[in-house]
Protein backbone atom coordinates (compact mmCIF):
# COMPACT_ATOMS: atom_id res chain seq x y z
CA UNK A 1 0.00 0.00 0.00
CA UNK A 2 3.30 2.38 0.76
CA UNK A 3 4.38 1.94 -2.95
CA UNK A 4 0.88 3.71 -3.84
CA UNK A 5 1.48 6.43 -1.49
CA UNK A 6 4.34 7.20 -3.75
CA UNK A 7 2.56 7.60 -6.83
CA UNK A 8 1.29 10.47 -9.04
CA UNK A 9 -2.44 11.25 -9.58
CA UNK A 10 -1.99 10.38 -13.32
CA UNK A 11 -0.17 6.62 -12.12
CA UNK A 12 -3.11 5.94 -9.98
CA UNK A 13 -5.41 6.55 -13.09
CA UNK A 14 -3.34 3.98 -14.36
CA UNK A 15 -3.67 1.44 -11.83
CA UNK A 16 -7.10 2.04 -11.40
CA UNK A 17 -7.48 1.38 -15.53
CA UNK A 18 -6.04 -2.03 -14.69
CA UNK A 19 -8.52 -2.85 -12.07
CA UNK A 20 -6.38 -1.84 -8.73
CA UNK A 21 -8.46 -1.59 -5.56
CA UNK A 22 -5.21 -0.47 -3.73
CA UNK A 23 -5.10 2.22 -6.52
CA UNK A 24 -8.77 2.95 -5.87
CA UNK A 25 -8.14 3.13 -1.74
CA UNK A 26 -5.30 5.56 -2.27
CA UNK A 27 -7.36 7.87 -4.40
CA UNK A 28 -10.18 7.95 -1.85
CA UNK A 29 -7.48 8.76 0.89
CA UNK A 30 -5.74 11.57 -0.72
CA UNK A 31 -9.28 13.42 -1.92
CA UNK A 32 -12.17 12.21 0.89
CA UNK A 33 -11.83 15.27 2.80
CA UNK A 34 -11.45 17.74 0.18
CA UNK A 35 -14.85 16.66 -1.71
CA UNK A 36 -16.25 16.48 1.27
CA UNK A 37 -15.26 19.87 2.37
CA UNK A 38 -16.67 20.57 -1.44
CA UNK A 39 -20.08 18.83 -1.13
CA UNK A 40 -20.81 20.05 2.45
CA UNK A 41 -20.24 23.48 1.49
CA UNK A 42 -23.11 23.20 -0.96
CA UNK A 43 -25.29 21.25 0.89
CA UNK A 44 -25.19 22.28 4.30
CA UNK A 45 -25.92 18.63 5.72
CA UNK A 46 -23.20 16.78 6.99
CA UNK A 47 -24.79 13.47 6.67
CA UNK A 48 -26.40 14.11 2.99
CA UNK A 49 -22.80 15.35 2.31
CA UNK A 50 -21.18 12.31 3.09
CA UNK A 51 -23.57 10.38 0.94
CA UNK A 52 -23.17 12.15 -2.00
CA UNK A 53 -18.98 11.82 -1.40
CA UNK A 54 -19.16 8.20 -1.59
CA UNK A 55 -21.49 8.13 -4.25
CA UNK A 56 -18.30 10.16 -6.05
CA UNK A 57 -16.05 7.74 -5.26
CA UNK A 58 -18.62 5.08 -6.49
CA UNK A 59 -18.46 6.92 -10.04
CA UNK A 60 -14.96 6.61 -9.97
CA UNK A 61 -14.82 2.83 -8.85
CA UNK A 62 -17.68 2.42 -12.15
CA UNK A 63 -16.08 4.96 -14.52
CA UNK A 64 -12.42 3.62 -13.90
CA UNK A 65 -11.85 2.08 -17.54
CA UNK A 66 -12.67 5.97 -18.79
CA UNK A 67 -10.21 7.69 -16.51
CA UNK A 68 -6.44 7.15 -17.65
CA UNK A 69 -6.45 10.52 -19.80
CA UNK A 70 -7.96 12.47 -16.61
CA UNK A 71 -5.29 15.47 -16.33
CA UNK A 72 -6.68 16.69 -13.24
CA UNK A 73 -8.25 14.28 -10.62
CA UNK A 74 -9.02 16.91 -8.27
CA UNK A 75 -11.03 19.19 -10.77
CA UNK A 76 -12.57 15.82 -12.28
CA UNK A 77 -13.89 14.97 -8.46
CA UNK A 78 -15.00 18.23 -8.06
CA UNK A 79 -16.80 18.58 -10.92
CA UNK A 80 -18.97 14.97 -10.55
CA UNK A 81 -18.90 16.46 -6.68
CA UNK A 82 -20.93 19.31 -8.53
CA UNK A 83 -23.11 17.64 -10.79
CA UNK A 84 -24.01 15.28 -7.87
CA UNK A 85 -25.48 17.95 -5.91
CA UNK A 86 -27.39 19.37 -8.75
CA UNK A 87 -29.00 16.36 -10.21
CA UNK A 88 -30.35 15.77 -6.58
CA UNK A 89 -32.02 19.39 -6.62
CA UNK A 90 -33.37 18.42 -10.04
CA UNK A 91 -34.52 15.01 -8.72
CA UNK A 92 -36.26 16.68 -5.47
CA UNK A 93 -37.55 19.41 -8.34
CA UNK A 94 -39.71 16.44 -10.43
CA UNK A 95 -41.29 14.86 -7.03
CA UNK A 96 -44.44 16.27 -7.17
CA UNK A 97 -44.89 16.42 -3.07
CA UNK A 98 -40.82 17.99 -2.56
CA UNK A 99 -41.94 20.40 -5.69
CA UNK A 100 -44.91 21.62 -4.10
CA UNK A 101 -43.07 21.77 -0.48
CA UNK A 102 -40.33 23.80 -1.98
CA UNK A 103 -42.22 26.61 -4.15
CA UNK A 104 -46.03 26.12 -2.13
CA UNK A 105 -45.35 30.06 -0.74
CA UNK A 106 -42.23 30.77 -3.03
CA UNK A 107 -43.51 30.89 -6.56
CA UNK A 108 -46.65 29.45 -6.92
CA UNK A 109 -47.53 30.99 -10.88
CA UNK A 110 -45.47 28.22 -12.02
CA UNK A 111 -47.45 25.53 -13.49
CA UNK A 112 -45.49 22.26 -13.55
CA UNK A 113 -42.57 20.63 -12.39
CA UNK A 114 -40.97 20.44 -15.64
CA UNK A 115 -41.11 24.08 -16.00
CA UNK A 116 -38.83 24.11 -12.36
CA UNK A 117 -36.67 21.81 -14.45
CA UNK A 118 -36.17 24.01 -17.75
CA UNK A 119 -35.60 26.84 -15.96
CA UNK A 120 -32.45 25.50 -13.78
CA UNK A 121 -31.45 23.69 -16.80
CA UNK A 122 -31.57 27.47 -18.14
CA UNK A 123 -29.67 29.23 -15.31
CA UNK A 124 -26.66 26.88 -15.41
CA UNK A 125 -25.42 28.73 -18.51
CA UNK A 126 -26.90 32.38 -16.92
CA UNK A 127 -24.52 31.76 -14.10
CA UNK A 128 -21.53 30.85 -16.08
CA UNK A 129 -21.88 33.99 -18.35
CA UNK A 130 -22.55 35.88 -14.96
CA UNK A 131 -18.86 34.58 -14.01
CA UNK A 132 -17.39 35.22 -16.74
CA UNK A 133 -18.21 38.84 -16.98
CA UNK A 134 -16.20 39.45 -13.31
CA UNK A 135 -13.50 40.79 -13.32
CA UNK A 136 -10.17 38.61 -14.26
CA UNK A 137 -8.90 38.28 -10.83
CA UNK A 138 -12.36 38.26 -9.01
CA UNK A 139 -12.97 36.01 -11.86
CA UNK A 140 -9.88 33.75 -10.54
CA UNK A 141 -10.99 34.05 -6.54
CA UNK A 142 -14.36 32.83 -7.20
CA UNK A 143 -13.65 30.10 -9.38
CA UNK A 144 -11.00 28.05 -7.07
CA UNK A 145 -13.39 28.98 -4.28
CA UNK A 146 -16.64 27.38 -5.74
CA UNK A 147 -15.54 25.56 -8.64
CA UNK A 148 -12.37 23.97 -7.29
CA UNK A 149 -13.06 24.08 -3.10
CA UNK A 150 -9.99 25.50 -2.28
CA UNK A 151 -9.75 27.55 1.33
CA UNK A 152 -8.86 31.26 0.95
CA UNK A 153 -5.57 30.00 2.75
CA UNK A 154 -5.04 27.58 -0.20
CA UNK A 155 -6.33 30.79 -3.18
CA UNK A 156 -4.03 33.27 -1.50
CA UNK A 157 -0.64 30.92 -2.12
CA UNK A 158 -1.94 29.96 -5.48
CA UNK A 159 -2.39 33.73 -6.76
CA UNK A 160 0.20 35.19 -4.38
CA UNK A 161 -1.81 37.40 -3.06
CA UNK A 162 -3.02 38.28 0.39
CA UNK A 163 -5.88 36.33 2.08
CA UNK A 164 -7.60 39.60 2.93
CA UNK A 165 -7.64 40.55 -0.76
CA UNK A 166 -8.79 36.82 -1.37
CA UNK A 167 -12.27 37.55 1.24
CA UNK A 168 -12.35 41.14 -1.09
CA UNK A 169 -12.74 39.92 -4.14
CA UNK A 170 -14.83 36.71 -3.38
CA UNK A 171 -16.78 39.45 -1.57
CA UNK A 172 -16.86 41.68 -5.02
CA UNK A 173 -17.50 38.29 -7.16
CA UNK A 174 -20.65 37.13 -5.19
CA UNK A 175 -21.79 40.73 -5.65
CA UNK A 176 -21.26 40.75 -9.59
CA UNK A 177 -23.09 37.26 -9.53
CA UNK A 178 -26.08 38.10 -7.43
CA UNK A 179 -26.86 41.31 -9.38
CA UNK A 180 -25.98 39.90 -12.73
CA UNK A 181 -28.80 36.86 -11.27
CA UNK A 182 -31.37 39.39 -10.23
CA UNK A 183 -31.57 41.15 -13.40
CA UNK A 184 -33.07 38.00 -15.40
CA UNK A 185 -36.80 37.84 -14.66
CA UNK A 186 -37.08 34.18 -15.74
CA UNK A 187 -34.91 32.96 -12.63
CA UNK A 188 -37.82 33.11 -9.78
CA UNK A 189 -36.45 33.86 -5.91
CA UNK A 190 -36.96 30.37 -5.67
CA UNK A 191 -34.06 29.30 -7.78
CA UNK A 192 -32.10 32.42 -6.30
CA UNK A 193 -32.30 30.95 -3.28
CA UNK A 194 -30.81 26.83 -4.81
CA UNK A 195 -28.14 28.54 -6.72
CA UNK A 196 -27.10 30.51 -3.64
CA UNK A 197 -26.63 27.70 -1.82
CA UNK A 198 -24.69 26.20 -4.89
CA UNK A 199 -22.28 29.01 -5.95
CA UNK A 200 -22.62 32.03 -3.78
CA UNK A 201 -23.02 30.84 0.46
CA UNK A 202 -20.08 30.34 2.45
């Protein structure tokens, strides 16, 4: 198990192509704790969060035969940490009773559930355009912050910068987002609310 200890992210993919559990155990040691830092910073529930971080790991364990030409393990975790956590909101979004619980005093015009369902299908590319619009540092912040989980300990050494200028311009980025958010009518408070808790709280 030492010998795996040793190895690169990219060897591991490797290993795990072939089929190595060892390979498979080392991966879940170096990254458990960062995507569940990740998921619980979205979610807010520490059990829920560490049900969703195995069912990462369970992807990974499934997908292993696709992963050997992964350049980034981290940012490939993240990222199914990410869509995890969405498809969940969109699952809770087409159950009639959690639909109805979650928008009964919130936004009841809407007709259906699938209309719930185009409309965050919609403001996934909204909020990307929002972020890319910031400004190219604030830009930077609030991408390794949300995208990539990093602390503002970890954003401060990568961009050599101050961690007091890190909290500013996360500060100035959730600001751009939120207003850029607010000034499309189709997004209801309702979904202001989900992709706060998504991109935006700490």
């Amino acid at each position: 198990m030492s010998s795996f200890q040793q190895y690169t992210d990219e060897q591991l993919l490797l290993a795990l192509d072939g089929g190595s559990e060892n390979a498979f155990t080392e991966i879940f040691y170096r990254y458990d704790s960062q995507v569940h830092h990740f998921i619980l910073k979205m979610v807010k529930d520490v059990s829920f969060a560490e049900e969703l971080t195995q069912q990462v790991f369970i992807k990974v364990w499934e997908k292993r035969s696709l992963l050997k030409n992964v350049k980034n393990l981290r940012a490939y975790l993240l990222t199914i940490s990410s869509n995890l956590v969405i498809n969940n909101i969109k699952k809770q979004l087409s159950e009639k009773s959690s639909l109805e619980n979650l928008f009964n005093n919130i936004n009841s015009q809407r007709s259906s559930s699938s209309d719930e369902i185009l409309i965050l299908k919609d403001t996934e590319s909204i909020i990307e355009k929002a972020i890319q619009l910031l400004p190219r540092q604030q830009k930077n912040v609030f991408n390794l912050s949300r995208k990539q989980g990093m602390s503002n300990d970890e954003i401060a050494k990568e961009l050599n910068i101050s961690k007091f200028t890190v909290k500013y311009h996360l500060a100035e980025a959730v600001k751009g987002v939120k207003k850029y958010l607010q000034q499309h009518e189709q997004i209801s408070s309702s979904f202001l609310i989900i992709l706060s808790l998504l991109y935006i709280i700490d």
